[in-house]
PDB file of N, CA and C in Angstrom:
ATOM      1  N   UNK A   1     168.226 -13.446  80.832  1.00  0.00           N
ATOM      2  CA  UNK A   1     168.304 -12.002  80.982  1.00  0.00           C
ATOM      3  C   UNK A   1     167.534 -11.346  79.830  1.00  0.00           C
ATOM      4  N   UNK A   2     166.646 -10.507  79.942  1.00  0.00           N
ATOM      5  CA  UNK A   2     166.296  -9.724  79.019  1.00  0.00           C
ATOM      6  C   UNK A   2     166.839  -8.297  79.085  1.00  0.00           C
ATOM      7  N   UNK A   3     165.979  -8.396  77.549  1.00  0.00           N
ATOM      8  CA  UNK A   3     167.279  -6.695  76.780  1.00  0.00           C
ATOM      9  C   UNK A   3     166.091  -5.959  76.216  1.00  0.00           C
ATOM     10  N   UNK A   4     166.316  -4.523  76.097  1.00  0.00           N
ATOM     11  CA  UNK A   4     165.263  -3.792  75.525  1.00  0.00           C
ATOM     12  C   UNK A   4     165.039  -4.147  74.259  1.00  0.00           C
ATOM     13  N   UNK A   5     165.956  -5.001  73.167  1.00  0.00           N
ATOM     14  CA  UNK A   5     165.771  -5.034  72.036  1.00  0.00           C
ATOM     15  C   UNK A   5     164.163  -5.920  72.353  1.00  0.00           C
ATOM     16  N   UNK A   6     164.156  -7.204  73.414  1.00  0.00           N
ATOM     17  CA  UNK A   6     163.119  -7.543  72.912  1.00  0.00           C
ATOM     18  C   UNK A   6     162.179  -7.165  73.566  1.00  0.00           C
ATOM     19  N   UNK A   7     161.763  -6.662  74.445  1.00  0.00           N
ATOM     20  CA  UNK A   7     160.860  -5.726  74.594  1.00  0.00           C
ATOM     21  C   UNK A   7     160.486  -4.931  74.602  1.00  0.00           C
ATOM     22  N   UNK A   8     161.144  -3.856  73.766  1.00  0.00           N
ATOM     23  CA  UNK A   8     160.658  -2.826  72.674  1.00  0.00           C
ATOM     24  C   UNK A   8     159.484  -3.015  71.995  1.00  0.00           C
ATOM     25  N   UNK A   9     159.332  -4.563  71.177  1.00  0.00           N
ATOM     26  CA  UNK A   9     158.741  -5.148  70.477  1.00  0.00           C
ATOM     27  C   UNK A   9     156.916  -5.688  71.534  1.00  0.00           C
ATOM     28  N   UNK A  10     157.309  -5.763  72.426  1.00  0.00           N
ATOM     29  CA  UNK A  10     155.953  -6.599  72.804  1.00  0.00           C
ATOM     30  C   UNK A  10     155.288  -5.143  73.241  1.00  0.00           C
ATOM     31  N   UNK A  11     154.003  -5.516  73.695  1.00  0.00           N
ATOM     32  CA  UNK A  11     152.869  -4.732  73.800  1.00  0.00           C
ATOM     33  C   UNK A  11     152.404  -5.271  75.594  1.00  0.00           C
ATOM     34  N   UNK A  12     151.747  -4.044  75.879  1.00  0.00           N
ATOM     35  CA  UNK A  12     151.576  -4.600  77.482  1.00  0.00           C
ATOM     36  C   UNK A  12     149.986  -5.262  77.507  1.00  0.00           C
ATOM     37  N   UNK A  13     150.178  -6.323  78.608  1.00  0.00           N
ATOM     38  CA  UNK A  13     148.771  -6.679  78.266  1.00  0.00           C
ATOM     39  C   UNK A  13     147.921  -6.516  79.643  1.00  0.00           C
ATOM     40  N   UNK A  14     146.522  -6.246  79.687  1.00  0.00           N
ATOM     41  CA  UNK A  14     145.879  -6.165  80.769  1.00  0.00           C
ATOM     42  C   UNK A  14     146.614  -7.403  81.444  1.00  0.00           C
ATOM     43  N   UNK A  15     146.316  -6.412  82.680  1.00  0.00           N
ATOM     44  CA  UNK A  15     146.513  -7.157  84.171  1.00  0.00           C
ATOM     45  C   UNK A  15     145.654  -6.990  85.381  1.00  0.00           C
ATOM     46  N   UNK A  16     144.992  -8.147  85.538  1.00  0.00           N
ATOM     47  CA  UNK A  16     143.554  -7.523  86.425  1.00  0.00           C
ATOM     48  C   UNK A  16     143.940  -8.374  87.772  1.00  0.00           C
ATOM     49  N   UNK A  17     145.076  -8.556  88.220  1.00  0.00           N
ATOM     50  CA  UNK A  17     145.447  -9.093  89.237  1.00  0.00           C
ATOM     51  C   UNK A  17     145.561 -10.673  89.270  1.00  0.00           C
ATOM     52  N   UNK A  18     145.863 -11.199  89.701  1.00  0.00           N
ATOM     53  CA  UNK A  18     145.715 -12.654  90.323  1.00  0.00           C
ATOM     54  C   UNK A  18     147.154 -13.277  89.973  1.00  0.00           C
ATOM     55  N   UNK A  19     148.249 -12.810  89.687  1.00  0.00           N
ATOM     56  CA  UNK A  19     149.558 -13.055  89.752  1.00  0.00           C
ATOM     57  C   UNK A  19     150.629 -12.605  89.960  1.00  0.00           C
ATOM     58  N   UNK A  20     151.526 -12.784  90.630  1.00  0.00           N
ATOM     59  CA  UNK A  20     152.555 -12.438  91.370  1.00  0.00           C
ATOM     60  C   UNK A  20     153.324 -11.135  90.637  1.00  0.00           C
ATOM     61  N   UNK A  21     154.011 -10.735  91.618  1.00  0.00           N
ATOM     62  CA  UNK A  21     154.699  -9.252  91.240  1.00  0.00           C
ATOM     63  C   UNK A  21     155.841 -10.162  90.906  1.00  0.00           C
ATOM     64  N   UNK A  22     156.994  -9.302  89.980  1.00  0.00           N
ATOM     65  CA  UNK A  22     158.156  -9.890  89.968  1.00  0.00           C
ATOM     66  C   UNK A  22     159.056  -9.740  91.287  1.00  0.00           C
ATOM     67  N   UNK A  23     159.912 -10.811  91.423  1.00  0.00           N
ATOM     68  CA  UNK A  23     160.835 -10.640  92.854  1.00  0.00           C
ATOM     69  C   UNK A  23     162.203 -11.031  92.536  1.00  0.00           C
ATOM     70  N   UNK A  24     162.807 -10.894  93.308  1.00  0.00           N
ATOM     71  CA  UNK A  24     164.638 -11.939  93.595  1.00  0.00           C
ATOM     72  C   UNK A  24     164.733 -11.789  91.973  1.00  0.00           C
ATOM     73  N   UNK A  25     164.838 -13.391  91.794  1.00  0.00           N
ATOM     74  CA  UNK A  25     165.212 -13.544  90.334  1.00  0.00           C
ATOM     75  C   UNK A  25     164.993 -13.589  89.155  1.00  0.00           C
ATOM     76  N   UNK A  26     163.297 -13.397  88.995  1.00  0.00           N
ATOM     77  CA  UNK A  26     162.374 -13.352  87.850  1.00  0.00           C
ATOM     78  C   UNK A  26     162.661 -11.848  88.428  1.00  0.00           C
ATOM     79  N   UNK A  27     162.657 -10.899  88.914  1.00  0.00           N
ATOM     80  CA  UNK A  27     162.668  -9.164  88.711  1.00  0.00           C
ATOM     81  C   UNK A  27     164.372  -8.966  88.257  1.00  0.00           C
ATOM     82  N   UNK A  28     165.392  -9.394  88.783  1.00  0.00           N
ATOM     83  CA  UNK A  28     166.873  -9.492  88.238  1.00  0.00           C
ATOM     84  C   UNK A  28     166.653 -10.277  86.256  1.00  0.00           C
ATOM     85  N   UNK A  29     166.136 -10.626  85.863  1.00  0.00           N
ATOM     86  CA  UNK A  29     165.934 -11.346  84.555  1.00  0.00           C
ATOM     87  C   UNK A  29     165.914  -9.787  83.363  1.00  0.00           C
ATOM     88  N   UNK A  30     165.002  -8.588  84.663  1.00  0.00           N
ATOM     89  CA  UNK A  30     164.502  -7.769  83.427  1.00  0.00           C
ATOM     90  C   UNK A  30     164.901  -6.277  83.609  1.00  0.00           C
ATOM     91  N   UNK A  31     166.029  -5.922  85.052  1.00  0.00           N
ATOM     92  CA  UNK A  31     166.327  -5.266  85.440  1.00  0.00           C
ATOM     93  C   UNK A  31     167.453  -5.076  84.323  1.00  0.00           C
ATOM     94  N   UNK A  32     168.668  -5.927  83.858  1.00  0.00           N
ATOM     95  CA  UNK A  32     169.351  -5.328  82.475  1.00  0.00           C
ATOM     96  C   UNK A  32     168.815  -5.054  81.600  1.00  0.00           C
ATOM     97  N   UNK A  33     167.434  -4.550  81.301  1.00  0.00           N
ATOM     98  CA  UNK A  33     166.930  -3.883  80.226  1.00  0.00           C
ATOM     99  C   UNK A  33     166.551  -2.635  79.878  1.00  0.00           C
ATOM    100  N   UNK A  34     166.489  -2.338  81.309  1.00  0.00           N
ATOM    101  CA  UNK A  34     166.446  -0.650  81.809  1.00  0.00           C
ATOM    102  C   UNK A  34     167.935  -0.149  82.831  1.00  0.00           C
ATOM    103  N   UNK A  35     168.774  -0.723  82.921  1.00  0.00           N
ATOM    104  CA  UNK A  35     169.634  -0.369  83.622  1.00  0.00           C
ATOM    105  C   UNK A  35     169.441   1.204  84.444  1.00  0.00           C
ATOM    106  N   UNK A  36     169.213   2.194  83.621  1.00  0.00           N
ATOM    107  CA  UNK A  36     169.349   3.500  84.754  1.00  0.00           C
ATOM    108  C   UNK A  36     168.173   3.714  84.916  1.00  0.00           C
ATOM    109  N   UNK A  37     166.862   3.326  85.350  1.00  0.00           N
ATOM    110  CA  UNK A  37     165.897   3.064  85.786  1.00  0.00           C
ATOM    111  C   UNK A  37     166.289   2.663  87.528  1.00  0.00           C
ATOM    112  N   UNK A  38     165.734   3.038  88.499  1.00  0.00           N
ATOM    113  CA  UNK A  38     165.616   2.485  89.800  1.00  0.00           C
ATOM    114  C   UNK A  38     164.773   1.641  90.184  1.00  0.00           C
ATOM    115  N   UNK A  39     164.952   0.400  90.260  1.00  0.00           N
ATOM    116  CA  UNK A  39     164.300  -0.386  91.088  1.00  0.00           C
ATOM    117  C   UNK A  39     163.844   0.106  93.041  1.00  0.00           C
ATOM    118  N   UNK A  40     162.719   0.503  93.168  1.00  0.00           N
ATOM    119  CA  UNK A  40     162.255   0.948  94.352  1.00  0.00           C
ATOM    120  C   UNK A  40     161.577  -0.780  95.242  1.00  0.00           C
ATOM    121  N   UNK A  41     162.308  -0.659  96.648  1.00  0.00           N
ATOM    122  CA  UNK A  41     161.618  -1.702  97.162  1.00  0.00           C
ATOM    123  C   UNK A  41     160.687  -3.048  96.298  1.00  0.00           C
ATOM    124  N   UNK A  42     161.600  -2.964  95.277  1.00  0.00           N
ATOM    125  CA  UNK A  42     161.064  -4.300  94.504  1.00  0.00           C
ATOM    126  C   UNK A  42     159.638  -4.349  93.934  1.00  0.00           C
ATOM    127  N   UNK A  43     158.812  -3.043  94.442  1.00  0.00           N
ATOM    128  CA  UNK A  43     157.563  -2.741  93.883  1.00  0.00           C
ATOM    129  C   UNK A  43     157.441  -1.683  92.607  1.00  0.00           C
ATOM    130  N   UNK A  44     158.545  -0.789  92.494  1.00  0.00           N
ATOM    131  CA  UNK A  44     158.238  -0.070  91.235  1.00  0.00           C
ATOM    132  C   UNK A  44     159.919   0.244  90.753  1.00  0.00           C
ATOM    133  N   UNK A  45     159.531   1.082  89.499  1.00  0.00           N
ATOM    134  CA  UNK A  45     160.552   1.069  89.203  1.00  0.00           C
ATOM    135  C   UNK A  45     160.516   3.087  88.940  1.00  0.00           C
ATOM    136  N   UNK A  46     161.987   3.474  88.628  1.00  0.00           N
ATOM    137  CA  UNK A  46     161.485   5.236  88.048  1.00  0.00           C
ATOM    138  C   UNK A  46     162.822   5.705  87.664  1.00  0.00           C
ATOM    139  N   UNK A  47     162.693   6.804  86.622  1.00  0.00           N
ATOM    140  CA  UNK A  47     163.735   7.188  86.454  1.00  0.00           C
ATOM    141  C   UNK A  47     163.487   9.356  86.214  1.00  0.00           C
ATOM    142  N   UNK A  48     164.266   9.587  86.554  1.00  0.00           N
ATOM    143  CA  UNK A  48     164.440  11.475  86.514  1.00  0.00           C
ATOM    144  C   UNK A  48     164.734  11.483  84.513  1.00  0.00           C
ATOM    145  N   UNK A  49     164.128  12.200  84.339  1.00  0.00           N
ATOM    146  CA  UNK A  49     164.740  12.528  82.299  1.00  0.00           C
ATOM    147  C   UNK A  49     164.880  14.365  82.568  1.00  0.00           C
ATOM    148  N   UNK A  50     165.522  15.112  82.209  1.00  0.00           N
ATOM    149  CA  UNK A  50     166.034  16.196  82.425  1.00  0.00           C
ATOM    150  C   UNK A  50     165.692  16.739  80.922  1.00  0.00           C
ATOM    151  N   UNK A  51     165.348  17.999  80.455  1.00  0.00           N
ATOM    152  CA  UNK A  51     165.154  18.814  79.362  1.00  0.00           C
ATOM    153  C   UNK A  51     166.106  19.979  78.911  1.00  0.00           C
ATOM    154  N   UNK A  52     165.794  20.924  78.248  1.00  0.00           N
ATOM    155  CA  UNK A  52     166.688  22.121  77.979  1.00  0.00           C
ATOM    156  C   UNK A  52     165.532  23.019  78.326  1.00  0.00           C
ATOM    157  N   UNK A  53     164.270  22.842  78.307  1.00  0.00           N
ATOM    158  CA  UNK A  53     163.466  23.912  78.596  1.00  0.00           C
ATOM    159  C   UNK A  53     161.958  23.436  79.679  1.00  0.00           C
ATOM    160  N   UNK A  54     161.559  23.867  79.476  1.00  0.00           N
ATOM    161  CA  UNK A  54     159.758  23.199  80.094  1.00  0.00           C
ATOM    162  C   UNK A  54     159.208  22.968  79.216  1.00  0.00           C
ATOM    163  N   UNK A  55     159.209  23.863  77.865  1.00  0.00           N
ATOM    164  CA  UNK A  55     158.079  23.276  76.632  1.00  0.00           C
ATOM    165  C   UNK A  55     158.551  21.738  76.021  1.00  0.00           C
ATOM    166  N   UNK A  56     160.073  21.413  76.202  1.00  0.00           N
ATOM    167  CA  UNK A  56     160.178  19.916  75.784  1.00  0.00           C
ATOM    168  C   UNK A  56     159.984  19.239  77.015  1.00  0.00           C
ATOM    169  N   UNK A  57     160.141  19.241  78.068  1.00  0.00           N
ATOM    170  CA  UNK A  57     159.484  18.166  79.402  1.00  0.00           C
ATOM    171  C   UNK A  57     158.049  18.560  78.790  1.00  0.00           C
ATOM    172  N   UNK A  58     157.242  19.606  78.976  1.00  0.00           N
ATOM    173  CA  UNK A  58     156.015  19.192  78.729  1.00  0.00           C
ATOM    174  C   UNK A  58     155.487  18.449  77.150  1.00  0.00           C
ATOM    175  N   UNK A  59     156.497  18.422  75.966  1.00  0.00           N
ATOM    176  CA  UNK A  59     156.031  17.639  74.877  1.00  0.00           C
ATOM    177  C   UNK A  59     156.323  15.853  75.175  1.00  0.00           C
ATOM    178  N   UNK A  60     157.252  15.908  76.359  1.00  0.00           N
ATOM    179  CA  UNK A  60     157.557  14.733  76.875  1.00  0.00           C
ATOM    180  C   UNK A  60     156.900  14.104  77.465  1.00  0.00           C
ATOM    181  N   UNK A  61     155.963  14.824  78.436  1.00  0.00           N
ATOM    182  CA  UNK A  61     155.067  14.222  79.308  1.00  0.00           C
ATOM    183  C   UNK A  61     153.766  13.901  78.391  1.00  0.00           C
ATOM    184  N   UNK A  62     153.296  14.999  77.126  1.00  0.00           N
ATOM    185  CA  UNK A  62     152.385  14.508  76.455  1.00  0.00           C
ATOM    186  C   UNK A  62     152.665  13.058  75.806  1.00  0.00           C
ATOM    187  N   UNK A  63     154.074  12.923  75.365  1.00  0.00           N
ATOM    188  CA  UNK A  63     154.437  11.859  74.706  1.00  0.00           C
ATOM    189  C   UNK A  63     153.767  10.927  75.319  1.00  0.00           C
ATOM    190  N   UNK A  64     154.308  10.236  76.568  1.00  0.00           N
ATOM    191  CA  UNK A  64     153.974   9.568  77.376  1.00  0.00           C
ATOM    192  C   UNK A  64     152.894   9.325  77.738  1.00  0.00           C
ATOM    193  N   UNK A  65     151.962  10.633  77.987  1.00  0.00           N
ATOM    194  CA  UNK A  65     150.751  10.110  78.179  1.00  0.00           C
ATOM    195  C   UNK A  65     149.941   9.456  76.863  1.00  0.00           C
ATOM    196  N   UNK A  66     150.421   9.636  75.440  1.00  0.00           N
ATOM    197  CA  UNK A  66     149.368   9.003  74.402  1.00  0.00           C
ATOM    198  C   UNK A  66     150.122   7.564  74.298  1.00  0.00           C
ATOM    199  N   UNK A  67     151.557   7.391  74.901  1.00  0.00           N
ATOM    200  CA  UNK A  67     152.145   5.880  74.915  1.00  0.00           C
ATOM    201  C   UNK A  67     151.437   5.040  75.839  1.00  0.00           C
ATOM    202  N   UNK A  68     150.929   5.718  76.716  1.00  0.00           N
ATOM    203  CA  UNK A  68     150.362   4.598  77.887  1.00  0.00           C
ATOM    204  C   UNK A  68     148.965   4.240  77.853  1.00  0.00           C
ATOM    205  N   UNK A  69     148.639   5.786  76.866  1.00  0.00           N
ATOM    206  CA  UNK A  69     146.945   4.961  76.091  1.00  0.00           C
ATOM    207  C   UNK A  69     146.628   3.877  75.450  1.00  0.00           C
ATOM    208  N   UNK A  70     147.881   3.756  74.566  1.00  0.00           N
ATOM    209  CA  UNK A  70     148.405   2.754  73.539  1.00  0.00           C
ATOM    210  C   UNK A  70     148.673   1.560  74.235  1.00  0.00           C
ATOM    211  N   UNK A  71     149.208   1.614  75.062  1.00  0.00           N
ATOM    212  CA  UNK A  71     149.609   0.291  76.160  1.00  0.00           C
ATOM    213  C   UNK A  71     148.966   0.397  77.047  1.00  0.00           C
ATOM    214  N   UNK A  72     147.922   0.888  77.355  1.00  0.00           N
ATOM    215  CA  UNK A  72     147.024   0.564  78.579  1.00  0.00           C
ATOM    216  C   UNK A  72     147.507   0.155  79.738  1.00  0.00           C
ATOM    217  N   UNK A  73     148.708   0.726  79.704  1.00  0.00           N
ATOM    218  CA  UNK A  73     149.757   0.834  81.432  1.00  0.00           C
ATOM    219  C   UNK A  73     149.963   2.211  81.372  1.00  0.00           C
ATOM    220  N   UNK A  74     149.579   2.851  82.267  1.00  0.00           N
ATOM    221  CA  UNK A  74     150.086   3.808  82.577  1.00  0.00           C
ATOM    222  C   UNK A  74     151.022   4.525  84.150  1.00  0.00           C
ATOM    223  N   UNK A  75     152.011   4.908  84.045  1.00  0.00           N
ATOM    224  CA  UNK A  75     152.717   5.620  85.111  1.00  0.00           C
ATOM    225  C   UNK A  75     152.256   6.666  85.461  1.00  0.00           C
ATOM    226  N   UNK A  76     152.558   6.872  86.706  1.00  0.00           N
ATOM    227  CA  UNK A  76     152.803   7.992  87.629  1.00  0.00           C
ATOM    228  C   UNK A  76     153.729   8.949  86.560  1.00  0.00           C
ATOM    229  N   UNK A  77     153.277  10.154  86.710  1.00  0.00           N
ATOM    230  CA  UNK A  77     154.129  11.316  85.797  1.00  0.00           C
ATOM    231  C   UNK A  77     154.137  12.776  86.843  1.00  0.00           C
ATOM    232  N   UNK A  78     155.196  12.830  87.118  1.00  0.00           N
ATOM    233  CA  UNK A  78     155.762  14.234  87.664  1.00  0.00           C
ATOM    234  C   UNK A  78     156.734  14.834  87.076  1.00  0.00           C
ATOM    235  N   UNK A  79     155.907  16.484  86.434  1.00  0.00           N
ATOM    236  CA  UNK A  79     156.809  17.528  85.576  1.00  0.00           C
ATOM    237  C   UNK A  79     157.561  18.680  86.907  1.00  0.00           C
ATOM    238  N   UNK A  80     158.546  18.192  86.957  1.00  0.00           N
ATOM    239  CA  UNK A  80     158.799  19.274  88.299  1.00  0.00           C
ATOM    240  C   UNK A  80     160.654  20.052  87.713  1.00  0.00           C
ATOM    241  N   UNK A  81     160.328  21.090  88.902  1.00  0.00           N
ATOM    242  CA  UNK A  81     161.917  22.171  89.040  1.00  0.00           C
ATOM    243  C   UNK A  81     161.525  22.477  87.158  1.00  0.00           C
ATOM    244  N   UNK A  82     160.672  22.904  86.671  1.00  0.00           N
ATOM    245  CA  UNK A  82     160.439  23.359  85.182  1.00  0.00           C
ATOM    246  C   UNK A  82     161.020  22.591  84.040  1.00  0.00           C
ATOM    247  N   UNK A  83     161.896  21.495  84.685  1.00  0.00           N
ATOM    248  CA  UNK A  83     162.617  21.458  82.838  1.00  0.00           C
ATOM    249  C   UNK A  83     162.771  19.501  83.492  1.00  0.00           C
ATOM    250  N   UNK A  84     161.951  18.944  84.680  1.00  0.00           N
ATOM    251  CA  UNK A  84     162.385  17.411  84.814  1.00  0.00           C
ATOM    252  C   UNK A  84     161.193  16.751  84.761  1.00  0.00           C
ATOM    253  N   UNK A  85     161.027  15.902  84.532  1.00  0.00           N
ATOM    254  CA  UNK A  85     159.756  14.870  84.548  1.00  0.00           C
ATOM    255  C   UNK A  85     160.905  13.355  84.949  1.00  0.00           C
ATOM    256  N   UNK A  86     159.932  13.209  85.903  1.00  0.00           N
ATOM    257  CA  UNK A  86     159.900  11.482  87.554  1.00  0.00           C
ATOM    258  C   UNK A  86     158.749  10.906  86.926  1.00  0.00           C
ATOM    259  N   UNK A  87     159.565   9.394  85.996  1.00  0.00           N
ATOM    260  CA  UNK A  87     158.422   8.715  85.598  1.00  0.00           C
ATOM    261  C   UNK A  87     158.658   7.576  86.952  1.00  0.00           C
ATOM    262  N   UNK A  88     157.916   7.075  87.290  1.00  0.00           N
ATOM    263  CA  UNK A  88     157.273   5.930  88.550  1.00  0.00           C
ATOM    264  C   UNK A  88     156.439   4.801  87.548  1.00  0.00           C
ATOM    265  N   UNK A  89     156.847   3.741  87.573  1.00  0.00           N
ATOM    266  CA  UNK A  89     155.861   2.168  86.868  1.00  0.00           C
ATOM    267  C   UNK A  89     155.814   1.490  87.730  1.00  0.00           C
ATOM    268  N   UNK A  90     154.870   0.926  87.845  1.00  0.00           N
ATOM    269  CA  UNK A  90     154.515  -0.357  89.380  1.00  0.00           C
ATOM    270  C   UNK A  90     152.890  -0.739  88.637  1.00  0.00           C
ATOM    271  N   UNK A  91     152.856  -2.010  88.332  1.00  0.00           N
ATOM    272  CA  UNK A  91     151.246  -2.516  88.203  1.00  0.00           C
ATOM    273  C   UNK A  91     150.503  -2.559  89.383  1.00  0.00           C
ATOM    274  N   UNK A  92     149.511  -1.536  89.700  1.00  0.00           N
ATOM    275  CA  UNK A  92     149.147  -1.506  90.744  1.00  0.00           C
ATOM    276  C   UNK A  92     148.091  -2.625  90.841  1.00  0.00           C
ATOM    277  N   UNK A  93     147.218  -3.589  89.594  1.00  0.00           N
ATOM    278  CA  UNK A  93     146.858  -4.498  90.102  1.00  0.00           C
ATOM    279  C   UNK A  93     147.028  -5.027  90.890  1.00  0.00           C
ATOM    280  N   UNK A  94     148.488  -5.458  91.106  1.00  0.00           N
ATOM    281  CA  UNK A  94     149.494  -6.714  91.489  1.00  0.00           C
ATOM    282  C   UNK A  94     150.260  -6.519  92.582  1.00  0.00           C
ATOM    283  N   UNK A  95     150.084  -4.768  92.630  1.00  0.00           N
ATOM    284  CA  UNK A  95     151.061  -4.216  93.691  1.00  0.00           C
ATOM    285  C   UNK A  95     152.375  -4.254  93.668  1.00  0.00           C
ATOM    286  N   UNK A  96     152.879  -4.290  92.437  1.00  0.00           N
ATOM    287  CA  UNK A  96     154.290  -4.643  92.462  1.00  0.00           C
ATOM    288  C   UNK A  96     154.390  -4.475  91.002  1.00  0.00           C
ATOM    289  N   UNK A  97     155.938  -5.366  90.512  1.00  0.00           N
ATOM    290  CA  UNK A  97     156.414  -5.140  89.291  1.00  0.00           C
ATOM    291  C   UNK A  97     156.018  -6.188  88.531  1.00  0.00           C
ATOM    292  N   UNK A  98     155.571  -6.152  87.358  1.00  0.00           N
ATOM    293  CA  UNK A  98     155.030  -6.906  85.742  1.00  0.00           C
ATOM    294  C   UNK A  98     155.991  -6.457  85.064  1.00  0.00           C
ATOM    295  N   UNK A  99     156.011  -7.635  83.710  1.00  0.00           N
ATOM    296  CA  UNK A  99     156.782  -7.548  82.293  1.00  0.00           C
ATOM    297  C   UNK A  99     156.754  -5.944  81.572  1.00  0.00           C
ATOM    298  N   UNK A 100     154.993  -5.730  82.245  1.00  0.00           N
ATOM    299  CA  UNK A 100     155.065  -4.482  81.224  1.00  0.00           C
ATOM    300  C   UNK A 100     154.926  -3.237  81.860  1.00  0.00           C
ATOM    301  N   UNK A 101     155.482  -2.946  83.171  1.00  0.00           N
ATOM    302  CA  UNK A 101     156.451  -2.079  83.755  1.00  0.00           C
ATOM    303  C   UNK A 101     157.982  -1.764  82.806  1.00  0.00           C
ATOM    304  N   UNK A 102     158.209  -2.984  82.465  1.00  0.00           N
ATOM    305  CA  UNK A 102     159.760  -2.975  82.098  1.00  0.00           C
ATOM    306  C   UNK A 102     159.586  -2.761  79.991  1.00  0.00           C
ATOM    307  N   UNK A 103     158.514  -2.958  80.195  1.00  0.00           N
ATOM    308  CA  UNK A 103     158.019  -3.234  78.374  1.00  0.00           C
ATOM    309  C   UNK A 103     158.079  -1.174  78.056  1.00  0.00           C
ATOM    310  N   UNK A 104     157.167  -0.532  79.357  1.00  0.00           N
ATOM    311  CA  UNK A 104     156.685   0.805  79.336  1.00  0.00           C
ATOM    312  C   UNK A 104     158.057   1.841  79.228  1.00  0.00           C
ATOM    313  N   UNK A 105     159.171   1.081  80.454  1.00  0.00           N
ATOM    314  CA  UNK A 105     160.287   1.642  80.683  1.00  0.00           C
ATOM    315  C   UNK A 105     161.536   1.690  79.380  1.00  0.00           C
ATOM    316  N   UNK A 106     161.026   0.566  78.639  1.00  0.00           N
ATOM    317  CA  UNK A 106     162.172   0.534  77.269  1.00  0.00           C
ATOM    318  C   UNK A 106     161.446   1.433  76.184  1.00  0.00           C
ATOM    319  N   UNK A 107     160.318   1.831  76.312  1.00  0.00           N
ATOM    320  CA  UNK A 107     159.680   2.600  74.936  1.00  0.00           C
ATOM    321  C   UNK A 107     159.578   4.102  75.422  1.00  0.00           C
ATOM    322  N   UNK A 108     159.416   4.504  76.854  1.00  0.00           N
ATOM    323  CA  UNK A 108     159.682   5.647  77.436  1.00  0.00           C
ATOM    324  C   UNK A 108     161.261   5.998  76.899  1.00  0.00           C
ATOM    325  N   UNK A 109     162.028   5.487  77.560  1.00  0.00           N
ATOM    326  CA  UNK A 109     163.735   5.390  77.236  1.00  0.00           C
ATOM    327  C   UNK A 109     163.774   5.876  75.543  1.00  0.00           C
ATOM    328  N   UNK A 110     162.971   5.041  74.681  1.00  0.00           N
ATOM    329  CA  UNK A 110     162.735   5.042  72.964  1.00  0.00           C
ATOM    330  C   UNK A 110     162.316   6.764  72.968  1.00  0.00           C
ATOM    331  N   UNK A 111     161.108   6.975  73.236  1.00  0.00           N
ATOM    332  CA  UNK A 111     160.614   8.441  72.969  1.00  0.00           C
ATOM    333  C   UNK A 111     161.852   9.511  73.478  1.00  0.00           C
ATOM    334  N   UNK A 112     162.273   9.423  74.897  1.00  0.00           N
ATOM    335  CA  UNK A 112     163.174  10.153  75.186  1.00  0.00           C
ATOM    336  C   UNK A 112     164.554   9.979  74.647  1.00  0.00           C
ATOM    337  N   UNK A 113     164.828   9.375  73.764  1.00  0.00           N
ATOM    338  CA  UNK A 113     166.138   9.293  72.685  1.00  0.00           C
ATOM    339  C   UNK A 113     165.662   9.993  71.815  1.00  0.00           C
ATOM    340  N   UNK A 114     164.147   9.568  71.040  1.00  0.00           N
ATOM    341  CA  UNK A 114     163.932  10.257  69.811  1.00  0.00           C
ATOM    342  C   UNK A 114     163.629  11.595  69.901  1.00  0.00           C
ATOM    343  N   UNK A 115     163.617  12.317  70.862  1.00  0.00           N
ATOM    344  CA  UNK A 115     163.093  13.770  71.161  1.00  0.00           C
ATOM    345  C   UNK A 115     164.593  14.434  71.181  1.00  0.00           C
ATOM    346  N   UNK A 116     165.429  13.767  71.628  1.00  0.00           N
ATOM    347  CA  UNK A 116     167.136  14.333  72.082  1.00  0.00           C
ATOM    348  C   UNK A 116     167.726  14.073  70.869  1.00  0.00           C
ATOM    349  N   UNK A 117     167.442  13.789  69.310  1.00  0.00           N
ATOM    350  CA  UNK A 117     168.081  13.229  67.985  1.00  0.00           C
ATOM    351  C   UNK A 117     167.865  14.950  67.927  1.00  0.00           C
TER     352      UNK A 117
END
């Protein structure tokens, strides 16, 4: 089973296709690491983060977008109803779910703690 402690720590690495999405029991291994995250049809994963205003969803969504520069994974990002941002992860190489779907989802989770301190 993995835990966000340790993949907090790793870094995502290109993925230019040619290996399997996670499934069954290699995708159950990494699903306790994001717990309130949704697993969608076994191809992506997403979670709703809620604000107090629109100017912090939108410092949120910037967050995110310079995290996924950094990790060269990037999500689907929807700022919607003014104050929510719908993050969506799925390696679309692969068409499905990778390590660093779940790597993106524990450091997203990280920024959106450190913005709510």
């Amino acid at each position: 089973m993995q835990n966000s402690d340790n993949l907090i720590h790793k870094k995502c690495v290109p993925c230019e296709g040619g290996v399997d999405p996670l499934k069954g029991e290699r995708l159950s291994f990494y699903i306790p690491a994001v717990p309130e995250w949704t697993v969608i049809d076994e191809i992506k994963i997403q979670k709703e983060f809620s604000f107090i205003n629109f100017k912090q969803a939108l410092s949120f969504v910037e967050s995110v977008g310079e995290l996924a520069e950094l990790e060269g994974h990037h999500p689907d990002i929807n700022l919607h109803d003014w104050n929510k941002v719908t993050i969506t992860l799925s390696t679309h190489a692969i068409k499905g779910l990778s390590e660093n779907d779940f790597i993106m989802a524990v450091k997203i989770n990280q920024l959106f703690d450190n913005l709510n301190r």
